[in-house]
Protein backbone atom coordinates (compact mmCIF):
# COMPACT_ATOMS: atom_id res chain seq x y z
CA UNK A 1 74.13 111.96 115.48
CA UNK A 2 77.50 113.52 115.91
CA UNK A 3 80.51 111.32 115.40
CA UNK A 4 82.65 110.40 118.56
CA UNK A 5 86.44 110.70 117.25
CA UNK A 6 89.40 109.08 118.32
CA UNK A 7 91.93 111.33 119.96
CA UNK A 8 95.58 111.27 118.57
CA UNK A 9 97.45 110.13 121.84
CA UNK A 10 94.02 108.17 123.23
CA UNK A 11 95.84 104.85 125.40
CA UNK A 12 97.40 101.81 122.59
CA UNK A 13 95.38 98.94 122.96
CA UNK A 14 96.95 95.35 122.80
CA UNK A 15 96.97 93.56 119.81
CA UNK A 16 96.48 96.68 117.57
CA UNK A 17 99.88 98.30 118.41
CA UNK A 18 103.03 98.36 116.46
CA UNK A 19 106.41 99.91 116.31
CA UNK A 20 108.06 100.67 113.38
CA UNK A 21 111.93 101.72 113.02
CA UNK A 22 112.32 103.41 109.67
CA UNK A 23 115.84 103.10 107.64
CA UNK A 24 118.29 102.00 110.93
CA UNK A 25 121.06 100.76 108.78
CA UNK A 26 124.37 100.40 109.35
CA UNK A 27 125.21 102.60 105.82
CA UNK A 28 123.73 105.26 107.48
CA UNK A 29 124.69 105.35 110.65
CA UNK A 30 128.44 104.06 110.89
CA UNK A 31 130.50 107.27 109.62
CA UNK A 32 132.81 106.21 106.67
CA UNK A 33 129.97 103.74 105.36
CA UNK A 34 127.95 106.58 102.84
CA UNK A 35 130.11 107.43 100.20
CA UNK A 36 127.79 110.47 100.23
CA UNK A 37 128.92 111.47 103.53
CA UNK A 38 132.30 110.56 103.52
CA UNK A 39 133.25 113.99 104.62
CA UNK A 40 131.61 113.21 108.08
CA UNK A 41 133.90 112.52 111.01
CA UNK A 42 132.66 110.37 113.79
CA UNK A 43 131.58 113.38 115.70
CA UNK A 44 129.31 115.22 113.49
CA UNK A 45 126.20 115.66 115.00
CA UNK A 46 124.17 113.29 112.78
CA UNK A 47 126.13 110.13 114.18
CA UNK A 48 126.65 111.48 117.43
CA UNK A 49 123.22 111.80 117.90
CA UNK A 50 122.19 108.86 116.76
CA UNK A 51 125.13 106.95 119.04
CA UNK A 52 124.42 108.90 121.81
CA UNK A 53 120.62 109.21 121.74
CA UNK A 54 118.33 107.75 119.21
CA UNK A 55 119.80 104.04 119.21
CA UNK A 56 119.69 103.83 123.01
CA UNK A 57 116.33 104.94 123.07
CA UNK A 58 115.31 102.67 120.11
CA UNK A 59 116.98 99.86 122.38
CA UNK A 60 114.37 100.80 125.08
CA UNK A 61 111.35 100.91 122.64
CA UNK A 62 112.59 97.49 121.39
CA UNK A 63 112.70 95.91 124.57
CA UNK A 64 109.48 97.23 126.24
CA UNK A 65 107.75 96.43 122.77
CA UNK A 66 108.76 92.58 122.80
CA UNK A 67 108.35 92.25 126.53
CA UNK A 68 104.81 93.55 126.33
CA UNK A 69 103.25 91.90 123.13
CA UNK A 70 103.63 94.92 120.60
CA UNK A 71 104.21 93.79 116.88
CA UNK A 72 107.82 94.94 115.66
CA UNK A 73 108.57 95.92 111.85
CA UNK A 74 111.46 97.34 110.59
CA UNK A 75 111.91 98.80 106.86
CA UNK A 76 115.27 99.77 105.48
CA UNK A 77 116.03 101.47 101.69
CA UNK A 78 117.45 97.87 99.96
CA UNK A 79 116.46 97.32 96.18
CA UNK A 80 115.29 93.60 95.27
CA UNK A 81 118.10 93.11 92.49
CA UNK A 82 121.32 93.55 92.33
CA UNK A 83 121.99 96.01 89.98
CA UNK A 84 119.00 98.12 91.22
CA UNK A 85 116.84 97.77 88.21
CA UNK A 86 114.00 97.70 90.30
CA UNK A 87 114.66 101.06 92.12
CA UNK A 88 112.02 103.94 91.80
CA UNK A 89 112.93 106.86 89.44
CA UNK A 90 113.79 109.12 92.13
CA UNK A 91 116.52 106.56 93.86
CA UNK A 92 117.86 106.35 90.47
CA UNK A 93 117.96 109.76 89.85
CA UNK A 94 119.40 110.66 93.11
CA UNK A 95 121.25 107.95 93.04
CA UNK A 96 120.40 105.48 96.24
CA UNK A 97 121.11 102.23 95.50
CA UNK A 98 121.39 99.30 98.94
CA UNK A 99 122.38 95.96 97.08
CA UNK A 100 120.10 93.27 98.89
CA UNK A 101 123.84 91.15 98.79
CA UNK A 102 125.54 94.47 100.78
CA UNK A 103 126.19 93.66 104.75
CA UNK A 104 125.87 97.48 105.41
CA UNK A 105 122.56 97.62 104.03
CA UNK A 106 121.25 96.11 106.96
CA UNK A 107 120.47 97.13 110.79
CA UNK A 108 123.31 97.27 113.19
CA UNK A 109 123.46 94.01 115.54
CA UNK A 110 121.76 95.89 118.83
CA UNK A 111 118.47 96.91 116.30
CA UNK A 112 118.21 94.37 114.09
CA UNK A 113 115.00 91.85 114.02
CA UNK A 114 114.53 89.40 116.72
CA UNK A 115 112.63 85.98 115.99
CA UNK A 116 109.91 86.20 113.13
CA UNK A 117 109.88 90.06 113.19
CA UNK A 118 109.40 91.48 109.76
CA UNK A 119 111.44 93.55 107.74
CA UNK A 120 110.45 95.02 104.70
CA UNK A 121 112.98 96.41 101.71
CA UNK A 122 112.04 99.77 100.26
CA UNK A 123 113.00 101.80 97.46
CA UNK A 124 110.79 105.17 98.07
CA UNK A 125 110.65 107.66 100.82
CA UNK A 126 107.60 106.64 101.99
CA UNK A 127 107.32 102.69 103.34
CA UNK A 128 103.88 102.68 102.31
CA UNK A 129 104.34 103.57 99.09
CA UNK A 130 107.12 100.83 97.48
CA UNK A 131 106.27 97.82 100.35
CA UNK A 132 102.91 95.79 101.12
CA UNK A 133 102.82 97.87 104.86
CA UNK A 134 99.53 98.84 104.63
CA UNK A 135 97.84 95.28 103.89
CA UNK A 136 100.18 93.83 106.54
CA UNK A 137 99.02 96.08 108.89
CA UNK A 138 95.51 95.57 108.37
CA UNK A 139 95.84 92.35 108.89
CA UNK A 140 97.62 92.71 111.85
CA UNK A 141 94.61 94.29 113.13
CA UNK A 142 96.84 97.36 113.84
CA UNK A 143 95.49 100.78 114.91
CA UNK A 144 98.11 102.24 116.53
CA UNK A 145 101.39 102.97 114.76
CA UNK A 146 104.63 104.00 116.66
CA UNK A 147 107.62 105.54 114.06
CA UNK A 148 111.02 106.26 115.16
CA UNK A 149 113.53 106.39 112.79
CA UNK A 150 115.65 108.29 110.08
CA UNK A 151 115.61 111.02 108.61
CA UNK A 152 112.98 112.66 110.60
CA UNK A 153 112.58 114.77 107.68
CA UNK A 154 112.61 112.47 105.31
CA UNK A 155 111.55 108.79 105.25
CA UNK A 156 110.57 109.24 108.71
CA UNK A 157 107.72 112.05 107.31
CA UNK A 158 106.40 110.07 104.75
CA UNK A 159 105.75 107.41 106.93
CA UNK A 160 103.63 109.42 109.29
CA UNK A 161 102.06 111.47 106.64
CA UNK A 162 101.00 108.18 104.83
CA UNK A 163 99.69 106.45 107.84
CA UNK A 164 97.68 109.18 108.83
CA UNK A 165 96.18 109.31 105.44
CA UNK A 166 95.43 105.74 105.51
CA UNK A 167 93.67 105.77 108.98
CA UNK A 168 96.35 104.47 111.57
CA UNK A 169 96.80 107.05 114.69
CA UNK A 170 100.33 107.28 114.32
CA UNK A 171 102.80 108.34 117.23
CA UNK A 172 106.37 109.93 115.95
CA UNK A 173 108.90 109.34 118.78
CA UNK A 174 110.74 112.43 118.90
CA UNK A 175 113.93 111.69 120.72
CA UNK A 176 114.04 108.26 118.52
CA UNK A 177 114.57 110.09 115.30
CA UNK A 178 117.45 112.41 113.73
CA UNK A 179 118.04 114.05 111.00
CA UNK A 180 121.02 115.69 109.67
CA UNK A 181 120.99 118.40 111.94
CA UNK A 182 118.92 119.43 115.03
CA UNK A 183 117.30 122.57 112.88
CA UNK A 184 115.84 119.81 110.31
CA UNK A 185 114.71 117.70 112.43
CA UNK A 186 112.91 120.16 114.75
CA UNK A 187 111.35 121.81 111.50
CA UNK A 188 110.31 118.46 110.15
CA UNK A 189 108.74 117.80 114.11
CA UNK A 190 107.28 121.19 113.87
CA UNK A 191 105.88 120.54 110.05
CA UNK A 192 104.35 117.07 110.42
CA UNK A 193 103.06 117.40 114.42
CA UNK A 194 99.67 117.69 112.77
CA UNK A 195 99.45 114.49 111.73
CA UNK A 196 100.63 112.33 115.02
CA UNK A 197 101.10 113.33 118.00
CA UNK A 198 104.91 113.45 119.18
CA UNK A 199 106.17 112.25 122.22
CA UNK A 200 108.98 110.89 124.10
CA UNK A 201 110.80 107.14 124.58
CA UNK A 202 109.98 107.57 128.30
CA UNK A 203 106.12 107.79 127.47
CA UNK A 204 105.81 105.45 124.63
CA UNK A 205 108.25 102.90 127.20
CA UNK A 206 105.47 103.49 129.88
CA UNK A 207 103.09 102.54 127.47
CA UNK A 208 104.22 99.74 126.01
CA UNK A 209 105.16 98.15 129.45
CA UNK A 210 101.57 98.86 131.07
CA UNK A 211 100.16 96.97 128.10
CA UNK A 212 102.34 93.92 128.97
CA UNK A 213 101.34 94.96 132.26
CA UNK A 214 97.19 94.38 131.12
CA UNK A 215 97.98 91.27 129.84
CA UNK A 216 99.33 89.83 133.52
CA UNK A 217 96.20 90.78 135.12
């Protein structure tokens, strides 16, 4: 008997969707707050973009998301000590350390979470592999996984990598994400596509509102 598969972009279901916003930190995204960036001016096209862009369309996803039932998690790159003893080799080595006492470690006022949301504090690339995600998500009975986030080629590619490998259908909201410049992130789009499918804030909103939409009827 063949096997009837899912397809990538089949329709979210409630109660099994999520959205996820990887790494939206202040740090990164308020020029003069990364020491290892403080050569970028207030225009350059990473904070631009993300002004301009990705945090208004994160705003939308937010707000359809809670208005329609969809579970909301956030992750952001904060060790659990002080001193950052508990980082992974590779933050030490590069060195990324986010003080869990530092105000800029955390998500400017317009993303951060909203009632009981949860937030988890990573020190890896890849949420899934330095936080509980994966057992949270399973028992939030979740099946579909929205990402939007920073740096699409980065944290943001982990993320859907790993959920793919660990059975989620995963969507990667294009025009939600950045990455240092637009050539990364349309190579890291280009490189990952086969493991979500990429879209758009306009589709995912449409989405997310006709399940609130469902639950009316």
């Amino acid at each position: 008997m063949t096997e009837t598969l899912p397809r990538r972009d089949e329709p979210y279901a409630r109660g099994r969707t999520a959205l996820l916003l990887v790494d939206m930190q202040r740090i990164w995204l308020e020029p003069g707050l990364d020491p290892d960036h403080a050569d970028w001016g207030p225009d350059h096209y990473f904070y631009k973009i993300n002004r301009e862009v990705v945090i208004p369309n994160q705003r939308r996803l937010l707000a359809a998301a809670r208005a329609s039932g969809v579970e909301v998690l956030h992750t952001i790159i904060q060790s659990l000590t002080e001193d950052g003893r508990d980082r992974s080799l590779d933050h030490k080595l590069t060195p990324i350390h986010i003080p869990p006492s530092l105000p800029e470690g955390l998500p400017p006022p317009e993303l951060a979470p909203v009632g009981d949301e949860i937030m988890l504090p990573k020190t890896s690339s890849g949420v899934f592999n330095s936080t509980n995600l994966d057992y949270l998500l399973k028992n939030l009975g979740i099946r579909h996984l929205v990402v939007a986030g920073v740096l699409t080629d980065q944290c943001v590619d982990m993320t859907v990598r790993d959920g793919a490998d660990r059975g989620y259908l995963v969507t990667c909201v294009a025009d939600a994400c950045a990455a240092p410049t637009p050539e990364r992130h349309a190579t890291a789009l280009k490189a990952f596509g086969g493991y979500c499918w990429v879209t758009d804030t306009a589709t995912v909103e449409t989405r997310f509102k006709a399940l609130g939409t469902e639950a009316q009827r």
